[in-house]
C-alpha atoms as a PDB file:
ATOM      1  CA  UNK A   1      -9.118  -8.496 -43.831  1.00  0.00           C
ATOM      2  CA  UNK A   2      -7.307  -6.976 -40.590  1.00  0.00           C
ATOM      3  CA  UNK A   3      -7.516  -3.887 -42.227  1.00  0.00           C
ATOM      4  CA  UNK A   4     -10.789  -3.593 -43.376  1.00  0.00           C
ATOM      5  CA  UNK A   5     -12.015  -4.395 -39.988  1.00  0.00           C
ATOM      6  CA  UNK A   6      -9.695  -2.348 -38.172  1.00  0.00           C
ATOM      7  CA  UNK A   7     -12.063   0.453 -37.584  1.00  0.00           C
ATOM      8  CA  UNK A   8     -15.073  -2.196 -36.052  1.00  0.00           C
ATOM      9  CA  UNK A   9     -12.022  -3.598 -33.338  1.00  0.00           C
ATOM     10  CA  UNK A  10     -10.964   0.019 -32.667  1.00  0.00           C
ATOM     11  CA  UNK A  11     -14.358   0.383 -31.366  1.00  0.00           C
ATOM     12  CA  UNK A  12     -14.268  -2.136 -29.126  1.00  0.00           C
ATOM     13  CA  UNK A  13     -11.135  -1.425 -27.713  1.00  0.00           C
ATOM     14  CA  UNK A  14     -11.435  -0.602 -24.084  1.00  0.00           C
ATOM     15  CA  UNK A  15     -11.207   3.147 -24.553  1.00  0.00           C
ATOM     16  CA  UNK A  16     -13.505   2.836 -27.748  1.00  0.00           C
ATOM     17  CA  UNK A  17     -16.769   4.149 -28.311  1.00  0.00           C
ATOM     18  CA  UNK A  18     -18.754   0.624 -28.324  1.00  0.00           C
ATOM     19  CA  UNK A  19     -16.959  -0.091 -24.755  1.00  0.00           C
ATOM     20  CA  UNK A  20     -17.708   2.986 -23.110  1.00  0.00           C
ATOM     21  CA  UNK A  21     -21.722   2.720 -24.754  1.00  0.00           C
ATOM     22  CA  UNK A  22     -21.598  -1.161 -23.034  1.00  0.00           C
ATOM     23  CA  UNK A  23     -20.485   0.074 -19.558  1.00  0.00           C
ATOM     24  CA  UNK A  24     -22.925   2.834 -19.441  1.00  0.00           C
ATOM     25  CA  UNK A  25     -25.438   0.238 -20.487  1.00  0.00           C
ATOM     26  CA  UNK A  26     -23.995  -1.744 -17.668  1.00  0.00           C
ATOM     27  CA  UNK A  27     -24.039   1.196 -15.093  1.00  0.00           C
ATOM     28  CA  UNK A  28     -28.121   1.769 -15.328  1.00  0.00           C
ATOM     29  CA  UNK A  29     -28.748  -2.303 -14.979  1.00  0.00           C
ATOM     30  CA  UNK A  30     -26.404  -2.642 -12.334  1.00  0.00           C
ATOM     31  CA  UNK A  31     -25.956   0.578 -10.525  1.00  0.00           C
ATOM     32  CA  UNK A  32     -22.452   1.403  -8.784  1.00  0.00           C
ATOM     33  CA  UNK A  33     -22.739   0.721  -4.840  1.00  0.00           C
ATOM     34  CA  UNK A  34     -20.642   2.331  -2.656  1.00  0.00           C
ATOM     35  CA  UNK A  35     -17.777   0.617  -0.527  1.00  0.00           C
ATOM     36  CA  UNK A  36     -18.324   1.947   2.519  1.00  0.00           C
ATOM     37  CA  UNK A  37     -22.410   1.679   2.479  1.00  0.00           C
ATOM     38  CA  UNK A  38     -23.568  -0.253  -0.405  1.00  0.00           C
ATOM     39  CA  UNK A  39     -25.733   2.585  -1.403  1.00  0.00           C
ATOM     40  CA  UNK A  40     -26.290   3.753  -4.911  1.00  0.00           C
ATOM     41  CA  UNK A  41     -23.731   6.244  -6.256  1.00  0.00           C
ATOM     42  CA  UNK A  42     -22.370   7.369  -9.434  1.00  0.00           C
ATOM     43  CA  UNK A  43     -19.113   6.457  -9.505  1.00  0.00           C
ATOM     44  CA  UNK A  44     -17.234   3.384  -7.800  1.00  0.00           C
ATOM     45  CA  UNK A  45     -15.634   4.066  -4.229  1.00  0.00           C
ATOM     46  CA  UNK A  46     -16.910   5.754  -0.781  1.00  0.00           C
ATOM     47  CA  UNK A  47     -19.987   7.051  -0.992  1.00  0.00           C
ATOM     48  CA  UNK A  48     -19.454  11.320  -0.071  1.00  0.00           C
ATOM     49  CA  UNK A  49     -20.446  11.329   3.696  1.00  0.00           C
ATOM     50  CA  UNK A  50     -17.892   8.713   3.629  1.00  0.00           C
ATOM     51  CA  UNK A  51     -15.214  10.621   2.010  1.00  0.00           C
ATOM     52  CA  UNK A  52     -15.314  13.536   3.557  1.00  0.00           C
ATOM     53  CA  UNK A  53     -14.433  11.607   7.116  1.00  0.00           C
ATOM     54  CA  UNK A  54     -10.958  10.575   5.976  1.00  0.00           C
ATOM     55  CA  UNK A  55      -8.034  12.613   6.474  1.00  0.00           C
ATOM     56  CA  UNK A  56      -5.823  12.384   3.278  1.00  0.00           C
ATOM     57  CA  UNK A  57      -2.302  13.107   3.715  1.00  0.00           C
ATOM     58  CA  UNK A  58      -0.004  15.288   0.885  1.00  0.00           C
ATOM     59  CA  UNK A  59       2.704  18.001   1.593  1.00  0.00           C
ATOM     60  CA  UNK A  60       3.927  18.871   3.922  1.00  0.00           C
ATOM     61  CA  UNK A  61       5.370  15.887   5.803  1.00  0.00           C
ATOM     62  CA  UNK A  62       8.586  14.076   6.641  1.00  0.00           C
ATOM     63  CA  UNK A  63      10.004  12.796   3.817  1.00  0.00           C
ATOM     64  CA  UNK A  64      11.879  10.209   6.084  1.00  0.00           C
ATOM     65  CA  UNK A  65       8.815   8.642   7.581  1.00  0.00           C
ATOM     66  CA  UNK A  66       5.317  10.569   6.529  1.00  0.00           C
ATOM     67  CA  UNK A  67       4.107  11.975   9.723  1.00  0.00           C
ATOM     68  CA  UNK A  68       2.270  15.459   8.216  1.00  0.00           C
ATOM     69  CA  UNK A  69       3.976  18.733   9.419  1.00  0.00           C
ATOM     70  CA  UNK A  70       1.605  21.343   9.870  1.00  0.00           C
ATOM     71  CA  UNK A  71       3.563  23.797   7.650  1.00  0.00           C
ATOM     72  CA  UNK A  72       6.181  23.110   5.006  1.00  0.00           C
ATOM     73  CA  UNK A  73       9.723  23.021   6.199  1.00  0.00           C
ATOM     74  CA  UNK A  74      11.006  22.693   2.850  1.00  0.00           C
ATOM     75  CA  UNK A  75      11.981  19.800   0.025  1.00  0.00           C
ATOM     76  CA  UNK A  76      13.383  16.866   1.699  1.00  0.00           C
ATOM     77  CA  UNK A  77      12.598  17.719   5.044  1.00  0.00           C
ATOM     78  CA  UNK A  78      12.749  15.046   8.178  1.00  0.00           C
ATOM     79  CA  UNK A  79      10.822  15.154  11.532  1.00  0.00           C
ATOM     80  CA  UNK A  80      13.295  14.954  14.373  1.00  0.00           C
ATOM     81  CA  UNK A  81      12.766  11.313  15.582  1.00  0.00           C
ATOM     82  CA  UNK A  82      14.068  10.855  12.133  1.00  0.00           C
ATOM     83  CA  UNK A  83      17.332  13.223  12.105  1.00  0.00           C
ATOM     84  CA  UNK A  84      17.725  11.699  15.540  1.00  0.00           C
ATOM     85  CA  UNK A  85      17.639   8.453  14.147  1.00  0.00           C
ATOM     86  CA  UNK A  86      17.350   7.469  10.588  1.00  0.00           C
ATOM     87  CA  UNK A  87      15.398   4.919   9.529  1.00  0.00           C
ATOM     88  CA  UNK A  88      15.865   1.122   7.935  1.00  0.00           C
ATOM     89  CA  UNK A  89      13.848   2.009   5.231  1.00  0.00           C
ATOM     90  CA  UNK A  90      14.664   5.535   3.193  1.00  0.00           C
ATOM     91  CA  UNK A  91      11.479   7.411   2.885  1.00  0.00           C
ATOM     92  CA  UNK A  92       8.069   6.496   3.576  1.00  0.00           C
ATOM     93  CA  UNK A  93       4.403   7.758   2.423  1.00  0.00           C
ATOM     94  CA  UNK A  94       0.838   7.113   3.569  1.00  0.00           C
ATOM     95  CA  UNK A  95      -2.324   7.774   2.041  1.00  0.00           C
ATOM     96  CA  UNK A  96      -4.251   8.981   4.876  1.00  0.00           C
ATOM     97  CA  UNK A  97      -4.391   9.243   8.599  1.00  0.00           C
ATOM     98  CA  UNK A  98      -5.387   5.647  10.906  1.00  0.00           C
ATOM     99  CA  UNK A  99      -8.436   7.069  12.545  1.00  0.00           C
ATOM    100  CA  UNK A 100     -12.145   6.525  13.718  1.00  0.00           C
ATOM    101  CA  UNK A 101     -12.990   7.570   9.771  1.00  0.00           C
ATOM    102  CA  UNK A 102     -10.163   4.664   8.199  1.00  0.00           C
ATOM    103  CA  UNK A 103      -9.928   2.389  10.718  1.00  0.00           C
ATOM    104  CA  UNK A 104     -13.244   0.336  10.100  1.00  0.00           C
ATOM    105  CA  UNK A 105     -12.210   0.508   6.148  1.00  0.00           C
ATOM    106  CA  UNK A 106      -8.633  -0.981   6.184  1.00  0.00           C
ATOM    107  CA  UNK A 107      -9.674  -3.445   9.314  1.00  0.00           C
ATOM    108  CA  UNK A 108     -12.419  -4.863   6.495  1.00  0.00           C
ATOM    109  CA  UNK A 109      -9.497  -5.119   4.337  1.00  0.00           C
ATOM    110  CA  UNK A 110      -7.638  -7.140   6.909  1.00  0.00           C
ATOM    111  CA  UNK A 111     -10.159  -9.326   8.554  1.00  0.00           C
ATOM    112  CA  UNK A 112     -13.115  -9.402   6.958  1.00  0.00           C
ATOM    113  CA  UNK A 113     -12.262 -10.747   3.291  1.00  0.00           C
ATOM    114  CA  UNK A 114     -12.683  -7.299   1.678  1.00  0.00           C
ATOM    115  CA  UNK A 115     -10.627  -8.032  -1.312  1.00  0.00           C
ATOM    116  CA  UNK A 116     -12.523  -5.699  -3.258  1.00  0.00           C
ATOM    117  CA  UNK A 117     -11.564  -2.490  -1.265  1.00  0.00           C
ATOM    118  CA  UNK A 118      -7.876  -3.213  -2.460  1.00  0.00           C
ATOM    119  CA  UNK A 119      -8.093  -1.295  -5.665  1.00  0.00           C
ATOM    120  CA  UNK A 120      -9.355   1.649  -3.923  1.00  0.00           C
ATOM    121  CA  UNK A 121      -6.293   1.601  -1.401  1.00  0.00           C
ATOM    122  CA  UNK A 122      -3.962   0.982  -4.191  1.00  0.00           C
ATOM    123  CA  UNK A 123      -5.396   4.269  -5.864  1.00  0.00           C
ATOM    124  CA  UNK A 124      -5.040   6.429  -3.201  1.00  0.00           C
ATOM    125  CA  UNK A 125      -1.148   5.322  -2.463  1.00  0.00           C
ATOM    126  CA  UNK A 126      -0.536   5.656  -5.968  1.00  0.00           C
ATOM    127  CA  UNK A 127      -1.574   9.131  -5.426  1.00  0.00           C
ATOM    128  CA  UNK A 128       0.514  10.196  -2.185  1.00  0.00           C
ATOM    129  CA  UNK A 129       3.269   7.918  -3.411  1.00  0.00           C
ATOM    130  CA  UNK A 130       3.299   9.057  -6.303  1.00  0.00           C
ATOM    131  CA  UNK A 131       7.210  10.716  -6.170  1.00  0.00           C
ATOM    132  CA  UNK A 132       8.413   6.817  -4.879  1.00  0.00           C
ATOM    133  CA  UNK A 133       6.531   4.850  -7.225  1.00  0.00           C
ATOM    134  CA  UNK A 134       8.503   6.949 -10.152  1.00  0.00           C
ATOM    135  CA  UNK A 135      11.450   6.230  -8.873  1.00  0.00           C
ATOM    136  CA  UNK A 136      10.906   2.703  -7.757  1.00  0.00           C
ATOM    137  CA  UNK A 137      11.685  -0.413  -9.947  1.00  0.00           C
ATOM    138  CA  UNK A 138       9.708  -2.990  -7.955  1.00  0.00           C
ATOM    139  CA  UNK A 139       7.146  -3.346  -5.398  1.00  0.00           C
ATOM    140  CA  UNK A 140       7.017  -5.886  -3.085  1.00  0.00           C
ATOM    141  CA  UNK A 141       3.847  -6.519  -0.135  1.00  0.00           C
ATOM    142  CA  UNK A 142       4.758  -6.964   3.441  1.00  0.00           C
ATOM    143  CA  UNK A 143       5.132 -11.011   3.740  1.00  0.00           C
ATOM    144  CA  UNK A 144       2.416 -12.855   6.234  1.00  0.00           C
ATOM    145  CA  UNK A 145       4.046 -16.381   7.352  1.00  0.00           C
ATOM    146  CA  UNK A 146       2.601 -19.092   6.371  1.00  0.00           C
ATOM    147  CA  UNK A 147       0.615 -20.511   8.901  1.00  0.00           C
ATOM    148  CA  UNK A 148      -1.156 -16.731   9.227  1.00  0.00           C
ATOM    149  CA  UNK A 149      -1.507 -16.677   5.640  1.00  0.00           C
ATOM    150  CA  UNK A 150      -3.488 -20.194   5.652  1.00  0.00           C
ATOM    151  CA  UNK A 151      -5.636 -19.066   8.628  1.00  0.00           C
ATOM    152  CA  UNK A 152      -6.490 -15.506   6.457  1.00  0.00           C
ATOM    153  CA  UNK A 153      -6.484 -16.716   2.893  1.00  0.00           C
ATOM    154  CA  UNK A 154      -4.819 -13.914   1.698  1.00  0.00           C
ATOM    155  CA  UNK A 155      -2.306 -11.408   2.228  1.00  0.00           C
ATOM    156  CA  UNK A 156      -3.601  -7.754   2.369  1.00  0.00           C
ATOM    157  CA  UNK A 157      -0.641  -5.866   1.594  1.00  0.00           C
ATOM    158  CA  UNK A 158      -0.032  -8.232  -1.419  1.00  0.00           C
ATOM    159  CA  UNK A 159      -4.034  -7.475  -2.709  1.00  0.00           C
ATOM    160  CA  UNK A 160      -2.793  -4.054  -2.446  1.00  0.00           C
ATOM    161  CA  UNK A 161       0.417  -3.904  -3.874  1.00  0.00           C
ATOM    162  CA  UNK A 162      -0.426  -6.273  -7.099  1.00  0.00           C
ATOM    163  CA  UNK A 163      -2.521  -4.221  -8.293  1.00  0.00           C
ATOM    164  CA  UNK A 164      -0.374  -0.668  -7.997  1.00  0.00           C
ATOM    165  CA  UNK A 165       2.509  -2.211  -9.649  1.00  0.00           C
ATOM    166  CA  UNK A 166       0.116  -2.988 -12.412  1.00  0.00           C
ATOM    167  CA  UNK A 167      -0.941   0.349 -12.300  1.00  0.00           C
ATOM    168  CA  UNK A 168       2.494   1.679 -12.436  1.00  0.00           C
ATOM    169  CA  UNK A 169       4.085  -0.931 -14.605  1.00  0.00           C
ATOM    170  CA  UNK A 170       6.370  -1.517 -12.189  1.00  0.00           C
ATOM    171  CA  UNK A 171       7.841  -5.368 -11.339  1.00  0.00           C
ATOM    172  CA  UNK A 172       5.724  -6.834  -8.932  1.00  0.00           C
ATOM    173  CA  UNK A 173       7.673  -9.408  -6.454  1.00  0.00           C
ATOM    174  CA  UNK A 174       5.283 -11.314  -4.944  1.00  0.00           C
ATOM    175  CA  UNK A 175       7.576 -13.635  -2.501  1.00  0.00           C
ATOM    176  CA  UNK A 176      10.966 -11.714  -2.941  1.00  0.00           C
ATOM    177  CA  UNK A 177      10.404 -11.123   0.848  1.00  0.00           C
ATOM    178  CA  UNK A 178       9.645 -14.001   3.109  1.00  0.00           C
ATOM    179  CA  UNK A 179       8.579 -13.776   7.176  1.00  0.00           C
ATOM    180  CA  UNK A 180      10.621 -17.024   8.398  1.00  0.00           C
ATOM    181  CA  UNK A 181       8.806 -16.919  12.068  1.00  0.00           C
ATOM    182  CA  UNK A 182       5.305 -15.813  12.834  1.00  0.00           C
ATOM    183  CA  UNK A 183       5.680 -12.977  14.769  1.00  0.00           C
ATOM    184  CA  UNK A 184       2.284 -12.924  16.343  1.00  0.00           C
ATOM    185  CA  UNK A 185       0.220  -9.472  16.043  1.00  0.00           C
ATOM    186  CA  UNK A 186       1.854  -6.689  17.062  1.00  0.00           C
ATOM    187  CA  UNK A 187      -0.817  -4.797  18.230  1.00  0.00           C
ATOM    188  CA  UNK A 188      -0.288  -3.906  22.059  1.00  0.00           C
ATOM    189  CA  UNK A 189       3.219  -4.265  21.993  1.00  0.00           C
ATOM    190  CA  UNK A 190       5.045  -1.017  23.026  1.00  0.00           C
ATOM    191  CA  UNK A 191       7.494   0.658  20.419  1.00  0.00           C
ATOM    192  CA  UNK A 192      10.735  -0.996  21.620  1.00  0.00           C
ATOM    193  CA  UNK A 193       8.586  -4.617  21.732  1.00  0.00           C
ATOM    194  CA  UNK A 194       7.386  -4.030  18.510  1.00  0.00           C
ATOM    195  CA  UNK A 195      10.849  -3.873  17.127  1.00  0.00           C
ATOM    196  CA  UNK A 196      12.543  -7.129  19.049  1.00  0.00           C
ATOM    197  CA  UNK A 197       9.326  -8.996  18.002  1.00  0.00           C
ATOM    198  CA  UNK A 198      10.083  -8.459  13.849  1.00  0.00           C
ATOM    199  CA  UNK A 199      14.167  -8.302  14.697  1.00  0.00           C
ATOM    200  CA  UNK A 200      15.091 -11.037  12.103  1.00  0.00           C
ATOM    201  CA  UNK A 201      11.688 -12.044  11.105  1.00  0.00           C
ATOM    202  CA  UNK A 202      12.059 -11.536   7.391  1.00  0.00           C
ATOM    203  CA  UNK A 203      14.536 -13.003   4.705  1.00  0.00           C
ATOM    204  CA  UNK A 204      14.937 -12.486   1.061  1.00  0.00           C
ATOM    205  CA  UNK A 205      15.396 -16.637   0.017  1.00  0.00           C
ATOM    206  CA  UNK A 206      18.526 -17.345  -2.062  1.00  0.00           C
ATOM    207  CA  UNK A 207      16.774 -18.334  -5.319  1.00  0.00           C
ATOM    208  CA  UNK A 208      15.027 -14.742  -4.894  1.00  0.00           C
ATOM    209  CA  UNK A 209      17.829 -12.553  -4.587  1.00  0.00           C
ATOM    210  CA  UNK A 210      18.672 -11.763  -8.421  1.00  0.00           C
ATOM    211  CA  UNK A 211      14.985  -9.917  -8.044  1.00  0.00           C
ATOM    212  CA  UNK A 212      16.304  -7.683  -5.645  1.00  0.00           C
ATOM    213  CA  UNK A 213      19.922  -6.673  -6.306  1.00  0.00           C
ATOM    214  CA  UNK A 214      20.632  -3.350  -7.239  1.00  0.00           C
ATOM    215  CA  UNK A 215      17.013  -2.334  -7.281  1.00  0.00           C
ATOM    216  CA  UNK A 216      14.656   0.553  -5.811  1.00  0.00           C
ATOM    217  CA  UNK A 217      12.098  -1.535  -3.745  1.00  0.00           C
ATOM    218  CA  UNK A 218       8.587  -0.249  -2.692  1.00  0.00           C
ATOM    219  CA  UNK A 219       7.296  -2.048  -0.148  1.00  0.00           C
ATOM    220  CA  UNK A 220       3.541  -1.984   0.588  1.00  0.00           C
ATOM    221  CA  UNK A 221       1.663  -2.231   3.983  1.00  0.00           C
ATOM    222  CA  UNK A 222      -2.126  -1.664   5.373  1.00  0.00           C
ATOM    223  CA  UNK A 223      -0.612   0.395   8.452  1.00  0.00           C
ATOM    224  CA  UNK A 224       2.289   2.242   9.977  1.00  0.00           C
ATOM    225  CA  UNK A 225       2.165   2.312  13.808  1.00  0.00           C
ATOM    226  CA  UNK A 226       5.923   2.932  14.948  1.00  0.00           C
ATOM    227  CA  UNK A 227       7.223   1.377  11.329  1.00  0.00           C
ATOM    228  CA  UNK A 228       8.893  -1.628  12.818  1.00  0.00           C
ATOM    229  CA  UNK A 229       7.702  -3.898  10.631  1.00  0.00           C
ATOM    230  CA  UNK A 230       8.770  -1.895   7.462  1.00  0.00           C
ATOM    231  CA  UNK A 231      12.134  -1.373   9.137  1.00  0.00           C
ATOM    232  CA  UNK A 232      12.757  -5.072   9.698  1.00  0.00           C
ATOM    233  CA  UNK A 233      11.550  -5.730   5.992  1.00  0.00           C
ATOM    234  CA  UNK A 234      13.446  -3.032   4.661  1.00  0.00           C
ATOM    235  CA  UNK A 235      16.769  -4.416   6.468  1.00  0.00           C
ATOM    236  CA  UNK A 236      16.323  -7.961   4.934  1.00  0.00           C
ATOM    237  CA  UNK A 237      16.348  -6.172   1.152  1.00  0.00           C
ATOM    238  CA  UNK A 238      19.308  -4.145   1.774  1.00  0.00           C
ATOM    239  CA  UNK A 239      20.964  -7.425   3.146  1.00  0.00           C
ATOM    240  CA  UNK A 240      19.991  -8.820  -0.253  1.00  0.00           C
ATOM    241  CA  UNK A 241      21.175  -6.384  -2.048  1.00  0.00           C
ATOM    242  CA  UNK A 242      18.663  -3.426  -3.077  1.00  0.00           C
ATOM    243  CA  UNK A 243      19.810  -0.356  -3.797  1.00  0.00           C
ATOM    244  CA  UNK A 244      17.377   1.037  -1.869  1.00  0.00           C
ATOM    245  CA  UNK A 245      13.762   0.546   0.172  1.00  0.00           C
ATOM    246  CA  UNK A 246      10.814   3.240   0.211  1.00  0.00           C
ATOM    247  CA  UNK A 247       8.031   2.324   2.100  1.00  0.00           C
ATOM    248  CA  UNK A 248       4.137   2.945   1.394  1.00  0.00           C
ATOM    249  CA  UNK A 249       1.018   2.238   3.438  1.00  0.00           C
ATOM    250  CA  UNK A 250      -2.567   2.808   3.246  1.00  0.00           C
ATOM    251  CA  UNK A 251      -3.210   4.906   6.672  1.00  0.00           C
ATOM    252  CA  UNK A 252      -0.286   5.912   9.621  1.00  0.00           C
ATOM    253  CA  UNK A 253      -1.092   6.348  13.153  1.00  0.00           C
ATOM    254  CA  UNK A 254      -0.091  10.308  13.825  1.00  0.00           C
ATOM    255  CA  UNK A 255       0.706   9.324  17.322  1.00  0.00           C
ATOM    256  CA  UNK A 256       2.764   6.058  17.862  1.00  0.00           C
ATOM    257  CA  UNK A 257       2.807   6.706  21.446  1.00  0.00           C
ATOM    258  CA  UNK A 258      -0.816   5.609  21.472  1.00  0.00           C
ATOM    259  CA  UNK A 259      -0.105   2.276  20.461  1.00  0.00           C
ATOM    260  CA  UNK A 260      -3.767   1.286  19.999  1.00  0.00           C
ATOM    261  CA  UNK A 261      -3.671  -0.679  16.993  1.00  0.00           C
END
């Protein structure tokens, strides 16, 4: 019986012929809408005008913390705030620049119960992250405490990063990484405040620690302003016992003197 109707399943596997007929059928009754717009458009994501605004990051950059170099200093290469002082975390990627064009995008994300922009973001880090997530054995979201978490419903680095390690088939470790004290928002806090406000702030838990031991950890953020949260994050894992901590975010600011986020 399974093998006579083999052939009928087959087809409506989701790569088979009667699935891809029943989307299409789908597509023309209910039309993609854009993310950014709601408009009509082809495809799902950002509708062209859109897409054209952001500034997607690749090679070159610092493989130590992401800024983009304007021409390639070769594989491996670090910006000098990084060779003058190495990070907690050992290399870092972002998807795109934090900008006028991004901003409004990942703030929806954040604030405004966005949820569905999260499989877009986790596309495009799987793209410029693409080197860390090959190497990586688990990814792990940026923690919100508690009492932030209740206020927001949900943690937007966590939308983000459960759906990339899905992508990747990599572990996904949802509350490896806990913040023990809410930090407050970082946001216009110089660089050195930014760093004594998440000193300490995050913990890998006892019962969690077999997750992380003598694993490559991604860990997954919206934003990178000076990378003081990552850093702090990054420390707590190594204290735990990872073998080592990449870090991935949506957009970073290009200059963290600006502080505007």
């Amino acid at each position: 019986m399974g093998r006579d109707n083999e052939p009928f399943g087959r087809a409506w596997e989701p790569a088979g012929p009667l699935a891809r007929m029943g989307r299409a059928a789908l597509d023309v009754i209910y039309p993609h809408r854009s993310l950014d717009d709601d408009r009509p458009v082809q495809t799902p994501g950002l509708s062209a005008e859109a897409w054209s605004r952001i500034t997607f990051l690749d090679d070159p950059a610092c493989d130590g913390c992401g800024t983009p170099f304007e021409f390639s200093l070769g594989p491996g290469a670090r910006c000098a705030a990084c060779l003058a002082k190495p990070r907690a975390f050992d290399r870092a990627r972002a998807a795109c620049l934090y900008d006028d064009a991004s901003r409004g995008l990942v703030l929806q994300l954040k604030y405004a119960d966005r949820t569905d922009l999260s499989r877009l973001f986790a596309a495009w880090i799987s793209r410029s992250s693409r080197d860390l997530l090959a190497e990586a054995d688990a990814v792990a979201p940026v923690p919100l405490h508690p009492s932030r978490l209740f206020r927001r419903r949900y943690n937007q680095a966590a939308e983000i990063a459960r759906p990339l390690a899905r992508l990747w088939s990599r572990a996904y470790l949802a509350d490896a990484l806990v913040r023990r004290r809410d930090t407050g928002a970082q946001a216009g806090r110089s660089g050195t405040g930014r760093r004594r406000n998440v000193a300490a702030a995050f913990r890998v838990p006892d019962s969690r620690r077999r997750q992380v031991e003598g694993r490559r950890i991604l860990l997954i953020d919206d934003v990178m302003t000076t990378g003081a949260t990552l850093e702090a994050c990054a420390r707590a894992l190594k204290a735990a016992g990872a073998a080592g901590v990449d870090a991935a975010v949506i957009a970073r600011v290009k200059d963290p003197a600006s502080l505007t986020i």
